[in-house]
N, C-alpha and C. Protein backbone atom coordinates (compact mmCIF):
# COMPACT_ATOMS: atom_id res chain seq x y z
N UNK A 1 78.42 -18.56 -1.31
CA UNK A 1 77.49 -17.57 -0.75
C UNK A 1 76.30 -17.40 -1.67
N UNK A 2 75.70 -18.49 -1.72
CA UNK A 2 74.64 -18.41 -3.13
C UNK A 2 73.61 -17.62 -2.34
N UNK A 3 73.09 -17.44 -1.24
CA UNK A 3 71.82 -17.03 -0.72
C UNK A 3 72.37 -15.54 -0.62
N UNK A 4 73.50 -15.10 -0.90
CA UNK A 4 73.64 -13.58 -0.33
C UNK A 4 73.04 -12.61 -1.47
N UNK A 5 72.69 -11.53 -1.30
CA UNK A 5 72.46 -10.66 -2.36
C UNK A 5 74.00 -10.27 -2.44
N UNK A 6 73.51 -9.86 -4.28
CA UNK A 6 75.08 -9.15 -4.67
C UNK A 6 75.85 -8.03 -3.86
N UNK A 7 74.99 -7.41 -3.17
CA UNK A 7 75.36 -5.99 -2.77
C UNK A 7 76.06 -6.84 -1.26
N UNK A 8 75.52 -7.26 -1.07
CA UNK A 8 76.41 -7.98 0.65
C UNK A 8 77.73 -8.92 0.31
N UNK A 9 77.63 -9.67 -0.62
CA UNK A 9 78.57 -9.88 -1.20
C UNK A 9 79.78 -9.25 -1.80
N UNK A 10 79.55 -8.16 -2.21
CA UNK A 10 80.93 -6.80 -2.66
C UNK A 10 81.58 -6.61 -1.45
N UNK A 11 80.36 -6.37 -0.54
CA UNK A 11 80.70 -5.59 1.02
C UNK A 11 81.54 -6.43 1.83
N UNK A 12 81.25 -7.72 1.70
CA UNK A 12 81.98 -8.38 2.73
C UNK A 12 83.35 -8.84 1.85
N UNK A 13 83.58 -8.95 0.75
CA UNK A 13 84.73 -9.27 0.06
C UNK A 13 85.14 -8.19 0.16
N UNK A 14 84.84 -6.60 -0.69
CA UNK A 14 85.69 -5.39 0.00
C UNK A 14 86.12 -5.07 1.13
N UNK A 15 85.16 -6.15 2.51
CA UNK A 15 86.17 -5.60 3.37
C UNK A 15 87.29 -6.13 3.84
N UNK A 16 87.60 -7.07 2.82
CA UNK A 16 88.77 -8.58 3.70
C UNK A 16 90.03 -7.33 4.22
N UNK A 17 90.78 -7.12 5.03
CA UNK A 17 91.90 -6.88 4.76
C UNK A 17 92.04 -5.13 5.25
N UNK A 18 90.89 -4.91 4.80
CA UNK A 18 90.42 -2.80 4.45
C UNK A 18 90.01 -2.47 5.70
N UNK A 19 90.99 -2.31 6.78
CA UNK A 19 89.71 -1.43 7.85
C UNK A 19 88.95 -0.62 7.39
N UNK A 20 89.82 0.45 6.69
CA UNK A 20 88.97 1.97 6.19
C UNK A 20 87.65 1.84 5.66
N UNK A 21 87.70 0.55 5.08
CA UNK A 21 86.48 0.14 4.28
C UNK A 21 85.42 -0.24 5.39
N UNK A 22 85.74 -1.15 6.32
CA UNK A 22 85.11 -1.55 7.46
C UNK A 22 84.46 -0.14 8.27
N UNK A 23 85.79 0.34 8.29
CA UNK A 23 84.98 1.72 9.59
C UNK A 23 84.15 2.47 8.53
N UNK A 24 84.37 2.47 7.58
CA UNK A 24 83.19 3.35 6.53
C UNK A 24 81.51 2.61 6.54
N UNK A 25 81.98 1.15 6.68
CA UNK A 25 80.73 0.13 6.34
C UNK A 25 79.69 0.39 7.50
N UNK A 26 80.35 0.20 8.68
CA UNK A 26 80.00 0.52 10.24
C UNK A 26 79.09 1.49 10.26
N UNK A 27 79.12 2.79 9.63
CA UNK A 27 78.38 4.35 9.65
C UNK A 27 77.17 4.01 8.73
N UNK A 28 76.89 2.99 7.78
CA UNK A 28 76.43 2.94 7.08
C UNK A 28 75.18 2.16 7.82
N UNK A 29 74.41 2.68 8.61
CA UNK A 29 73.40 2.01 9.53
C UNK A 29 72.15 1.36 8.83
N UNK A 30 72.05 1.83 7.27
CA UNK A 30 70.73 1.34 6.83
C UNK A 30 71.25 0.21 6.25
N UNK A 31 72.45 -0.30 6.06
CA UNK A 31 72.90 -1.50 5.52
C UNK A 31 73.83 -2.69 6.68
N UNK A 32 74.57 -2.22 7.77
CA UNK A 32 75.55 -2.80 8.29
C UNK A 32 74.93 -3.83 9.11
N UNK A 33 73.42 -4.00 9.49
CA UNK A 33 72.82 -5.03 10.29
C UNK A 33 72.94 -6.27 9.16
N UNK A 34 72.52 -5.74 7.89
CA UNK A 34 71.89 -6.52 7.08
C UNK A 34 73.61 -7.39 6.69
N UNK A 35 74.18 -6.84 6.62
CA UNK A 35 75.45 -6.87 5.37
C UNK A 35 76.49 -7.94 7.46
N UNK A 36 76.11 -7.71 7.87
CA UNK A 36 76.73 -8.59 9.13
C UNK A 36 75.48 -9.90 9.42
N UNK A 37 74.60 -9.95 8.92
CA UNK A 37 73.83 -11.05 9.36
C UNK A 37 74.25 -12.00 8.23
N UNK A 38 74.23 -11.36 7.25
CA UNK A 38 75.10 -12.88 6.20
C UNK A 38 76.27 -13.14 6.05
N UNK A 39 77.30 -12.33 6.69
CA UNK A 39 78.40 -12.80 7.23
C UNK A 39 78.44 -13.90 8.10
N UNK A 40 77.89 -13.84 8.96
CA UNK A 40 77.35 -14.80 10.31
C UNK A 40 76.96 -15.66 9.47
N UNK A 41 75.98 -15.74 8.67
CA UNK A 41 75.40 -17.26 8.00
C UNK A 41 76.44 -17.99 7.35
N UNK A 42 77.29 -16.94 6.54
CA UNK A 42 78.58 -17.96 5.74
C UNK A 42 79.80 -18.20 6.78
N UNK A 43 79.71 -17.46 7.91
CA UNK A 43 81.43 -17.46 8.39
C UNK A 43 81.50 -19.50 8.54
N UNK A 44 82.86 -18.99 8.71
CA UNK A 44 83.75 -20.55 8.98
C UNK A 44 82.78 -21.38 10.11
N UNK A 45 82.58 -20.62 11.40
CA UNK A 45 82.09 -21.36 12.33
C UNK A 45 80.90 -22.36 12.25
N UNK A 46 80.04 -22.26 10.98
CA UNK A 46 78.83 -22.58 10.15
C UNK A 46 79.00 -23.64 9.45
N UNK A 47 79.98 -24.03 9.39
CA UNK A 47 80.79 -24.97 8.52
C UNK A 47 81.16 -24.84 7.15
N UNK A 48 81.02 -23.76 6.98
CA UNK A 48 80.96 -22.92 5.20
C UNK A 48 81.99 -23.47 4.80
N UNK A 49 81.97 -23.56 3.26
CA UNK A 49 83.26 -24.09 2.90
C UNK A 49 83.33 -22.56 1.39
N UNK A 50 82.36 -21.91 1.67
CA UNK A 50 82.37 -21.00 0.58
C UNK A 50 84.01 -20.39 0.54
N UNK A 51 84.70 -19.45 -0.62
CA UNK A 51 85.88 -19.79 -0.45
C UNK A 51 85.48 -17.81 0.05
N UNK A 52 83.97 -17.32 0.23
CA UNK A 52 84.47 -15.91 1.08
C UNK A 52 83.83 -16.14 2.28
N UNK A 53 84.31 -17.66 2.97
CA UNK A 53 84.22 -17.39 4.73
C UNK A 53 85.41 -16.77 4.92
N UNK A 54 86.08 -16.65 4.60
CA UNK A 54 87.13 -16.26 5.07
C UNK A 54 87.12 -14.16 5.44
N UNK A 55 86.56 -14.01 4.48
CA UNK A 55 86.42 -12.90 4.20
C UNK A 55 84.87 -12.34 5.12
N UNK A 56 84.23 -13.41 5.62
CA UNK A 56 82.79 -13.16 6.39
C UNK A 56 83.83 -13.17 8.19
N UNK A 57 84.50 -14.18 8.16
CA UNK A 57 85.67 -14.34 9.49
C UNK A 57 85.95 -12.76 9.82
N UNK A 58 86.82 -12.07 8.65
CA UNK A 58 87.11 -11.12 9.03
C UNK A 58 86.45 -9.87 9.28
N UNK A 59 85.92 -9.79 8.88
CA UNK A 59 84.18 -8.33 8.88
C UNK A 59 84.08 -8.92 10.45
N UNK A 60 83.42 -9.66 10.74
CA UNK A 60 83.32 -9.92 11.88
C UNK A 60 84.19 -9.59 13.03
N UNK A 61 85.23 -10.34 12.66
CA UNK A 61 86.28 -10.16 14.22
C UNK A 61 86.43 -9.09 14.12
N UNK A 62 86.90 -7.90 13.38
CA UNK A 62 86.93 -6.57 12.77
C UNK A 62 85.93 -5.81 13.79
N UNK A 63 84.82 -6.09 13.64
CA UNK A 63 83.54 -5.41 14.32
C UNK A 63 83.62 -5.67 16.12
N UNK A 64 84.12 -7.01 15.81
CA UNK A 64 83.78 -7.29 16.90
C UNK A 64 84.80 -6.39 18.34
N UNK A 65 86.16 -6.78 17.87
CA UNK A 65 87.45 -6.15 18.19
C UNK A 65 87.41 -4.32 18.34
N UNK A 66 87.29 -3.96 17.57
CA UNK A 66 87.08 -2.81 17.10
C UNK A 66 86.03 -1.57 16.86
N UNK A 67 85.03 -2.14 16.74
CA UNK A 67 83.86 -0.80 16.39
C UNK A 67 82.78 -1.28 17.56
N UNK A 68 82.64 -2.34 18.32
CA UNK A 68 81.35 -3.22 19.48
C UNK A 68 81.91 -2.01 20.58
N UNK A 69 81.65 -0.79 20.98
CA UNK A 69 82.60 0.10 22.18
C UNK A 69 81.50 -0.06 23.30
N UNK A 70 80.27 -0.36 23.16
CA UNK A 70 79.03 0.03 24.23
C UNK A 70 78.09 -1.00 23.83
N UNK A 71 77.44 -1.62 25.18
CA UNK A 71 76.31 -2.39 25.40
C UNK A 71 75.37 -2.00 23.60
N UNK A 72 74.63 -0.71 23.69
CA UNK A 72 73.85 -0.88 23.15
C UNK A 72 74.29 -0.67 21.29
N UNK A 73 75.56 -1.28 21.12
CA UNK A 73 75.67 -1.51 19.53
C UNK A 73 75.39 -2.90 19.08
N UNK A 74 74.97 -3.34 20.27
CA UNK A 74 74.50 -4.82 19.84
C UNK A 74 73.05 -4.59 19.23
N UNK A 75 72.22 -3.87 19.75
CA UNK A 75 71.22 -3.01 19.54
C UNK A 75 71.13 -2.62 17.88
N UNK A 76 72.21 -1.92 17.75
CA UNK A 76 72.62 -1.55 16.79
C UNK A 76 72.47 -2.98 15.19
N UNK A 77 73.39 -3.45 15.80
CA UNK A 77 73.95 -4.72 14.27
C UNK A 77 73.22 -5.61 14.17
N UNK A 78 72.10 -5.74 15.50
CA UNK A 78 71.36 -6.97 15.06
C UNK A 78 69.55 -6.54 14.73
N UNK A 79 69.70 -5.31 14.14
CA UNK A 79 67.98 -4.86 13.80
C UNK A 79 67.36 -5.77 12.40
N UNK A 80 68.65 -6.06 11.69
CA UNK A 80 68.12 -7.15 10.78
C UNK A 80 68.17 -8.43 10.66
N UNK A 81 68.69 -8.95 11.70
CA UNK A 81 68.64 -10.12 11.90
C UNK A 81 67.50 -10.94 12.22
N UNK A 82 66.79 -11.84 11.56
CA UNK A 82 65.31 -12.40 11.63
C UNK A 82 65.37 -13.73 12.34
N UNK A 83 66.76 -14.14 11.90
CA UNK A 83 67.02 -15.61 13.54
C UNK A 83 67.56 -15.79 14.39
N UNK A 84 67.08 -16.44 15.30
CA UNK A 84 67.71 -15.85 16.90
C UNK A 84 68.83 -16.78 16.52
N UNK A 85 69.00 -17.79 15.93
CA UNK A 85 69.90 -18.60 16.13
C UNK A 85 71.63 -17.75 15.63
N UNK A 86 71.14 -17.03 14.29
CA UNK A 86 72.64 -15.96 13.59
C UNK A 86 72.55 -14.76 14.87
N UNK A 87 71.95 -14.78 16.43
CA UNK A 87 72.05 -13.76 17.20
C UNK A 87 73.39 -14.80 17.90
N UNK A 88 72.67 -15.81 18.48
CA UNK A 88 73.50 -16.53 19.28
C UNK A 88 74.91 -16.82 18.74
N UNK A 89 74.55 -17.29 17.24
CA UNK A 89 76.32 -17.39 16.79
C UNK A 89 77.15 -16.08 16.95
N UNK A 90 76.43 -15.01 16.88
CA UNK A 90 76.89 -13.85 16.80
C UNK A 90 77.67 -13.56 18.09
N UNK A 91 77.02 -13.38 19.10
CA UNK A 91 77.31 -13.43 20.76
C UNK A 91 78.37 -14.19 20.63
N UNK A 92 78.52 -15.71 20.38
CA UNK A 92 79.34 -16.40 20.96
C UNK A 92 80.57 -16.02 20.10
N UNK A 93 80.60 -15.69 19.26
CA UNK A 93 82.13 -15.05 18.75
C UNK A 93 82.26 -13.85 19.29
N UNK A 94 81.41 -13.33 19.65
CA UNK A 94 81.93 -12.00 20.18
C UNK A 94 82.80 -12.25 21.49
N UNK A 95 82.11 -12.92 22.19
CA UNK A 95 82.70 -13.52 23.85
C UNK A 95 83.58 -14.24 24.02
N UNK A 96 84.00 -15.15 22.88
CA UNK A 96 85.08 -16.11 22.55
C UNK A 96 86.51 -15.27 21.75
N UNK A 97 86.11 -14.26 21.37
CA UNK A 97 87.26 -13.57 20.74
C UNK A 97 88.08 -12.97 21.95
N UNK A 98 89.33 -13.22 22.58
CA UNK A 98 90.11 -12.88 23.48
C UNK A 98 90.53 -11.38 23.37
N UNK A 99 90.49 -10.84 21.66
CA UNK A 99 90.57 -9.08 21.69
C UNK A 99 89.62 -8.35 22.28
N UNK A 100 88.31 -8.94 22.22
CA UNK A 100 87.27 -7.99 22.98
C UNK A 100 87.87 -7.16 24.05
N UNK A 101 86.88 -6.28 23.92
CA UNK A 101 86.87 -4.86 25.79
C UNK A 101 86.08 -5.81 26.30
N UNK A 102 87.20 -6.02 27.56
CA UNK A 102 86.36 -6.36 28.70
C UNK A 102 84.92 -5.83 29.25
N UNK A 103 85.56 -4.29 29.39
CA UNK A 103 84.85 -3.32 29.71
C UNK A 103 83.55 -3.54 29.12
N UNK A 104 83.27 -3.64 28.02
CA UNK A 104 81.59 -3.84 26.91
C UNK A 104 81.32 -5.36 27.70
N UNK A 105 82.22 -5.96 27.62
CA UNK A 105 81.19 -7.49 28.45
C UNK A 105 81.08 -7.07 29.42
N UNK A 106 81.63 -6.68 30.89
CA UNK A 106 81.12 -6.36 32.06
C UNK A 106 79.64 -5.18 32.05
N UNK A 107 79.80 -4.16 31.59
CA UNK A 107 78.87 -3.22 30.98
C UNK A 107 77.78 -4.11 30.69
N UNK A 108 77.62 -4.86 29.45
CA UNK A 108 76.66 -5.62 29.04
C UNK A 108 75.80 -6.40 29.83
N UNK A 109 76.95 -7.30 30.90
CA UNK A 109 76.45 -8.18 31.95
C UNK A 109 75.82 -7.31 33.15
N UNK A 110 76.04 -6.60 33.35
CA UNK A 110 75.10 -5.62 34.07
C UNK A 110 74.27 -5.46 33.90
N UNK A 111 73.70 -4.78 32.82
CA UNK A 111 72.65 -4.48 31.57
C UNK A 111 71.36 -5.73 31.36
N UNK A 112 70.23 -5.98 32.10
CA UNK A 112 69.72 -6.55 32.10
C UNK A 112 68.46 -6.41 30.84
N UNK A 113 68.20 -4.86 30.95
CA UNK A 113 67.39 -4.88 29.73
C UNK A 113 67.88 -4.43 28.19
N UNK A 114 69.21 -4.43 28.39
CA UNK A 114 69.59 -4.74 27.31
C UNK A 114 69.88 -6.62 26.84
N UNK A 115 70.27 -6.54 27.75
CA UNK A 115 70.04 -8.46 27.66
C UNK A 115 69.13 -8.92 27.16
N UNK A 116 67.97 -8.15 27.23
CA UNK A 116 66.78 -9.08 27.47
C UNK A 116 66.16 -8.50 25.78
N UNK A 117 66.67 -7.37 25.53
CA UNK A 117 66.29 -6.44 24.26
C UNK A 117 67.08 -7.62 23.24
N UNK A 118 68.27 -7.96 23.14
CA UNK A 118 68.98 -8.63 22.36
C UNK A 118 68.44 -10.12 21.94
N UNK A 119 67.69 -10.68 23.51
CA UNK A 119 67.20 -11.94 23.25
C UNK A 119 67.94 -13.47 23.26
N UNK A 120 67.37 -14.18 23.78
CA UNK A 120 67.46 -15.42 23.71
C UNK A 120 68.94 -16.00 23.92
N UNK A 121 69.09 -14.92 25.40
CA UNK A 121 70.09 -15.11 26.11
C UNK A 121 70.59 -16.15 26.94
N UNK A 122 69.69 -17.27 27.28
CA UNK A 122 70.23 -18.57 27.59
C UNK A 122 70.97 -19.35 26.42
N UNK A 123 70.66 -18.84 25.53
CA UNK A 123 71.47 -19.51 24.57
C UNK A 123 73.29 -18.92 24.07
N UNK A 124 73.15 -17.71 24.74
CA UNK A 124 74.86 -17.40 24.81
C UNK A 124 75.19 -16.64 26.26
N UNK A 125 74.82 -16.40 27.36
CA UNK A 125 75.19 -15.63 28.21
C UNK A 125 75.98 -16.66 29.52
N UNK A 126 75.79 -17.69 29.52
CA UNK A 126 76.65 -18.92 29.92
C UNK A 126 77.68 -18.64 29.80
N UNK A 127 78.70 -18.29 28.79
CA UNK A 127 80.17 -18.57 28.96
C UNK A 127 80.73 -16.98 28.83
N UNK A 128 80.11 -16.31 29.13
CA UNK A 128 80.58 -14.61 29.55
C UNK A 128 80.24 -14.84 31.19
N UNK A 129 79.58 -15.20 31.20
CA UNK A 129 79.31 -14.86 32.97
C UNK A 129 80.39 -15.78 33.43
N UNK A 130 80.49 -17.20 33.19
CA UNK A 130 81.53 -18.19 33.98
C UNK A 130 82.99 -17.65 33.86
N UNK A 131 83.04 -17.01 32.24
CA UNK A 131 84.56 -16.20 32.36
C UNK A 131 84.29 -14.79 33.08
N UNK A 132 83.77 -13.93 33.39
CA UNK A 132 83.56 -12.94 34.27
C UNK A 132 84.17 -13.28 35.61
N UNK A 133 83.17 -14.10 35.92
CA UNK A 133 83.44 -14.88 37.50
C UNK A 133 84.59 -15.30 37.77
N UNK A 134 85.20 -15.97 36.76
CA UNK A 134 86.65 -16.57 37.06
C UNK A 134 87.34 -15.19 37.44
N UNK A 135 87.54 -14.29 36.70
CA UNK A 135 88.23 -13.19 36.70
C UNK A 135 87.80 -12.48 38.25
N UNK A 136 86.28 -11.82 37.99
CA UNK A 136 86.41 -11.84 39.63
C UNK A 136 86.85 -11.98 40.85
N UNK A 137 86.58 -13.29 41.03
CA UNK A 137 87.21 -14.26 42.71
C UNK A 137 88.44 -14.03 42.35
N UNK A 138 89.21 -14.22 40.94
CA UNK A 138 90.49 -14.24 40.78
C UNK A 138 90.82 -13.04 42.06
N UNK A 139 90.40 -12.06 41.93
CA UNK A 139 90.46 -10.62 41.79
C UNK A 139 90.28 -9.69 43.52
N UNK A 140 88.63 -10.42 43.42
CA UNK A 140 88.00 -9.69 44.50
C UNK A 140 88.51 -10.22 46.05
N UNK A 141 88.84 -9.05 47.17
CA UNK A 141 89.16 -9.48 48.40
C UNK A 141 88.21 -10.41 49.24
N UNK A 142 88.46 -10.91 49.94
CA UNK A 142 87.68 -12.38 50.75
C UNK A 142 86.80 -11.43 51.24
N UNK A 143 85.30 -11.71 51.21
CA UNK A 143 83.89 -11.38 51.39
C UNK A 143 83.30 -10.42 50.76
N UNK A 144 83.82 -10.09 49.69
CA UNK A 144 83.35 -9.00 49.02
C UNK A 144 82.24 -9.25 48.40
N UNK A 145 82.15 -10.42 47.71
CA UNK A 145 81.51 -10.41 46.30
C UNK A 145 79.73 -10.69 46.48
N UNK A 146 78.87 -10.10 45.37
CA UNK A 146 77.72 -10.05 46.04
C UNK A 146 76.74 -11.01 45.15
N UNK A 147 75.88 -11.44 44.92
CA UNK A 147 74.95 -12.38 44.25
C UNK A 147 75.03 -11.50 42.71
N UNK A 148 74.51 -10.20 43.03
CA UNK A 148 74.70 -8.94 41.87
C UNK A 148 75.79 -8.90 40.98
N UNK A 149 76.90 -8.85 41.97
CA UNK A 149 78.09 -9.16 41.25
C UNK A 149 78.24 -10.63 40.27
N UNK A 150 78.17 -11.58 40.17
CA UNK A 150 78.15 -12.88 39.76
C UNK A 150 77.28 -12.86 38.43
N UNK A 151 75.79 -12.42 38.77
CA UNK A 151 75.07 -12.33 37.73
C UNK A 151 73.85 -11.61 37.44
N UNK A 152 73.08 -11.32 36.73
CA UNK A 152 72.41 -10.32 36.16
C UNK A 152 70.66 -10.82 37.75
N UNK A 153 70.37 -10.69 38.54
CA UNK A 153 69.79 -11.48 39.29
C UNK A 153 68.20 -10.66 38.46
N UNK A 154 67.73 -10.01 37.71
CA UNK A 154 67.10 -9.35 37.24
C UNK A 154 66.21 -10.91 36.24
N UNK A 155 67.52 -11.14 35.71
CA UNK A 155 67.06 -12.30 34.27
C UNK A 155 66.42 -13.66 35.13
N UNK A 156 66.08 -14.38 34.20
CA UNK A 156 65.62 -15.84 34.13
C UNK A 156 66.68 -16.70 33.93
N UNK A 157 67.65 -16.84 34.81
CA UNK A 157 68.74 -17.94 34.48
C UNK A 157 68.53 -19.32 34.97
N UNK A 158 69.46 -20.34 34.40
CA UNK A 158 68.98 -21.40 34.82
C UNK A 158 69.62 -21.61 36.40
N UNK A 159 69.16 -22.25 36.93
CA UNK A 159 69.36 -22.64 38.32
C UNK A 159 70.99 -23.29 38.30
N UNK A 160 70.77 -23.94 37.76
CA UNK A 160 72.10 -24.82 37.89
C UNK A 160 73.55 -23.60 37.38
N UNK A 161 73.05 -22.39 36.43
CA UNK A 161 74.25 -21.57 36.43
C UNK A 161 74.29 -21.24 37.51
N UNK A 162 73.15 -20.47 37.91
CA UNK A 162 73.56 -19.88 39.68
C UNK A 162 74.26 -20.04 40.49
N UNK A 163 73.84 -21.66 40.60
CA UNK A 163 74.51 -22.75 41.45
C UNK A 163 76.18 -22.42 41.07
N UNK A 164 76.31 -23.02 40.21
CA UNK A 164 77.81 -23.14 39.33
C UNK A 164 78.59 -21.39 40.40
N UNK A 165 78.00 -19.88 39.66
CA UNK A 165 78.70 -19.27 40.20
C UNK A 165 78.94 -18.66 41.39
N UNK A 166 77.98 -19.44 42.09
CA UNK A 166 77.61 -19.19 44.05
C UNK A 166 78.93 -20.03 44.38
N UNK A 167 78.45 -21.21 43.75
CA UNK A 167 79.30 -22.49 44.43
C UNK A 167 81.19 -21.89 44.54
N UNK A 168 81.48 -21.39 43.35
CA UNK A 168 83.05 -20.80 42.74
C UNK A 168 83.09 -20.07 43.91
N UNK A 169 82.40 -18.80 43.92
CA UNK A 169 82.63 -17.86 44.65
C UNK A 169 83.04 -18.31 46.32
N UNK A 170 82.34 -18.80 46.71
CA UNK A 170 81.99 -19.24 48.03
C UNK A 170 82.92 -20.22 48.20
N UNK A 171 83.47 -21.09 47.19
CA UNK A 171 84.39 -22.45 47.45
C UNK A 171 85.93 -21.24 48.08
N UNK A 172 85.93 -20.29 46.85
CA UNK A 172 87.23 -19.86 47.23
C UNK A 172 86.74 -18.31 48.50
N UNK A 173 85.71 -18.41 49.14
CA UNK A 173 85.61 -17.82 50.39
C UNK A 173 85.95 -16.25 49.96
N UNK A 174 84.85 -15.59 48.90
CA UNK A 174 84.52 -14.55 48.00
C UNK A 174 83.40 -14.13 48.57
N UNK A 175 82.46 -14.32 48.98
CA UNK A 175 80.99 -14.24 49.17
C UNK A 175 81.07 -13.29 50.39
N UNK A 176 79.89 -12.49 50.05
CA UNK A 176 80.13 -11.81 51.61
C UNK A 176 78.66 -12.23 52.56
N UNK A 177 78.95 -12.00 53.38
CA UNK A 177 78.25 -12.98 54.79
C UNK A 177 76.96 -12.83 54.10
N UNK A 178 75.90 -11.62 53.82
CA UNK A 178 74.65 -12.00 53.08
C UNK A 178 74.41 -13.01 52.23
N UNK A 179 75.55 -12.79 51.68
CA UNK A 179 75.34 -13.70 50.23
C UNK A 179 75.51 -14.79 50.41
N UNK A 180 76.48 -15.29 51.59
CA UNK A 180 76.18 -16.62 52.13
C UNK A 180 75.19 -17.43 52.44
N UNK A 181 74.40 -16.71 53.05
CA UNK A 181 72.90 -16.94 53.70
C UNK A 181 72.11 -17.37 52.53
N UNK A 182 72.53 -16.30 51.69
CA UNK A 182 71.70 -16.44 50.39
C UNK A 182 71.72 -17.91 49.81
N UNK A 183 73.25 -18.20 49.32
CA UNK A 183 73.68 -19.45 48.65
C UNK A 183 73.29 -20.53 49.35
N UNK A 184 73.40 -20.48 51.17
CA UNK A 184 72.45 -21.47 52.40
C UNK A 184 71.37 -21.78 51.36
N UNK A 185 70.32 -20.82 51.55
CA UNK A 185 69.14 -20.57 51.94
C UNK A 185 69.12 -21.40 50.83
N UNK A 186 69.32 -20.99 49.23
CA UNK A 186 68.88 -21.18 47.93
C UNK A 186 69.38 -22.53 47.51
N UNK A 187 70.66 -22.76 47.83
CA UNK A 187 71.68 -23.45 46.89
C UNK A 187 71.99 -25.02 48.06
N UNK A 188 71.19 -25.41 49.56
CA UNK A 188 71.41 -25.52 49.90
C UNK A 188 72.61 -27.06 49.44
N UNK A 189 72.04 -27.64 48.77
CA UNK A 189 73.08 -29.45 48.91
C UNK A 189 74.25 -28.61 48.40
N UNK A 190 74.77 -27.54 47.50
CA UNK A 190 75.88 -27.10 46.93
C UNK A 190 76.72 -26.55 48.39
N UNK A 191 76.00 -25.78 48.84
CA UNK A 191 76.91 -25.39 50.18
C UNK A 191 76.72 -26.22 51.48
N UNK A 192 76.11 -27.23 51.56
CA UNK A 192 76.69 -28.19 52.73
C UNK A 192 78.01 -28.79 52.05
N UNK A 193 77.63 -29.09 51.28
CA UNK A 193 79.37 -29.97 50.11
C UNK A 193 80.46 -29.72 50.50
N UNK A 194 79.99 -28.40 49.94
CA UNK A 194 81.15 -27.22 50.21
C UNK A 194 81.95 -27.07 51.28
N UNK A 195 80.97 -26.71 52.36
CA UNK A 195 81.42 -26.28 54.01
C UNK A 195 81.95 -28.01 54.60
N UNK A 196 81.34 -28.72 53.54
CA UNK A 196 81.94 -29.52 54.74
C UNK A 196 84.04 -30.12 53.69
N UNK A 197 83.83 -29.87 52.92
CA UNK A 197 85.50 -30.16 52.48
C UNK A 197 86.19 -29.10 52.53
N UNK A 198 85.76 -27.58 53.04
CA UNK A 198 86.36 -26.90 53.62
C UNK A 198 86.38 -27.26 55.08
N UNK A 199 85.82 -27.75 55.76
CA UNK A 199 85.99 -28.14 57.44
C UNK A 199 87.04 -29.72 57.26
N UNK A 200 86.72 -30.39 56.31
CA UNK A 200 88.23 -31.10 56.18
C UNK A 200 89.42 -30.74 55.54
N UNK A 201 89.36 -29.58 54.87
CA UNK A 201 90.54 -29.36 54.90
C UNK A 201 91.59 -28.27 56.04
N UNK A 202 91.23 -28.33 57.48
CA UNK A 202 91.36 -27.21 58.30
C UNK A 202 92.31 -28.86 59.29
């Protein structure tokens, strides 16, 4: 951790192990952006071989699991962060950690201008929405589900996600009759495909 200052360095080694220390660190708002953005630079996922990734691993999942309760604490941890790129690593452990609240990702995915406040959301909002969706259709009764529902229709997404969670929805006969029209209208080569290996399989 040669690039860390000393003081982020105590912090993230005091907290290996210490919730108490963690939930104390958390309150500490003029430091906890700063003291979590070089966690992110050393953790494991970075390829660190420093011997306190281990100890950057845990601050993290810690936060992530535990103190992340509402959309806007993302707001919160990332005011010092100066590269979008330690945002995106950030996101994607957050969304990849299976302890997360659902509840804060659905919340979030709603949340368009908080999305958009956080930034450079094509680069992590891909694999929260495709696991959302799965869960969804899992979920939702036949014609329910609405374009809104699927995804933030507010943002700039890429086409081909759209596609991807029209196509899911609609394959397993989720979509409700607007939204059909919609996926017609928009998505059309995805839903002729579609309709027609559902008309062979009848």
């Amino acid at each position: 951790m040669s690039n860390q200052s000393p003081a982020s360095q105590y912090y993230i080694s005091s907290a290996f192990q210490n919730p108490e220390f963690v939930q104390q660190l958390w309150c500490k708002e003029d430091k906890i952006s700063s003291i979590l953005c070089h966690a992110v630079k050393e953790c494991s996922v970075n390829n660190s071989d420093s011997p306190l990734s281990i100890c950057c691993d845990y601050l993290i999942d810690y936060i992530c699991v535990y103190l992340i309760n509402k959309p806007s604490d993302f707001i919160h941890i990332f005011q010092d962060f100066e590269e979008a790129e330690d945002k995106t690593t950030f996101m994607n452990l957050y969304f990849q950690n299976y302890l997360v609240h659902s509840t804060v990702t659905n919340t979030l995915l709603s949340n368009h201008k908080i999305i958009e406040t956080i930034g450079d959301y094509h680069s992590w909002i891909e694999y929260p929405l495709k696991y959302r969706a799965t869960k969804l259709i899992q979920n939702a009764p036949a014609g329910s589900l609405t374009t809104n529902d699927l995804f933030p229709t507010e943002l700039d997404l890429p086409h081909e996600l759209k596609d991807y969670l029209l196509s899911c929805a609609y394959a397993e006969n989720k979509l409700t009759e607007t939204d059909i029209i919609y996926f017609k209208t928009n998505f059309a080569r995805s839903y002729e495909m579609l309709t027609q290996a559902k008309q062979g399989k009848k």
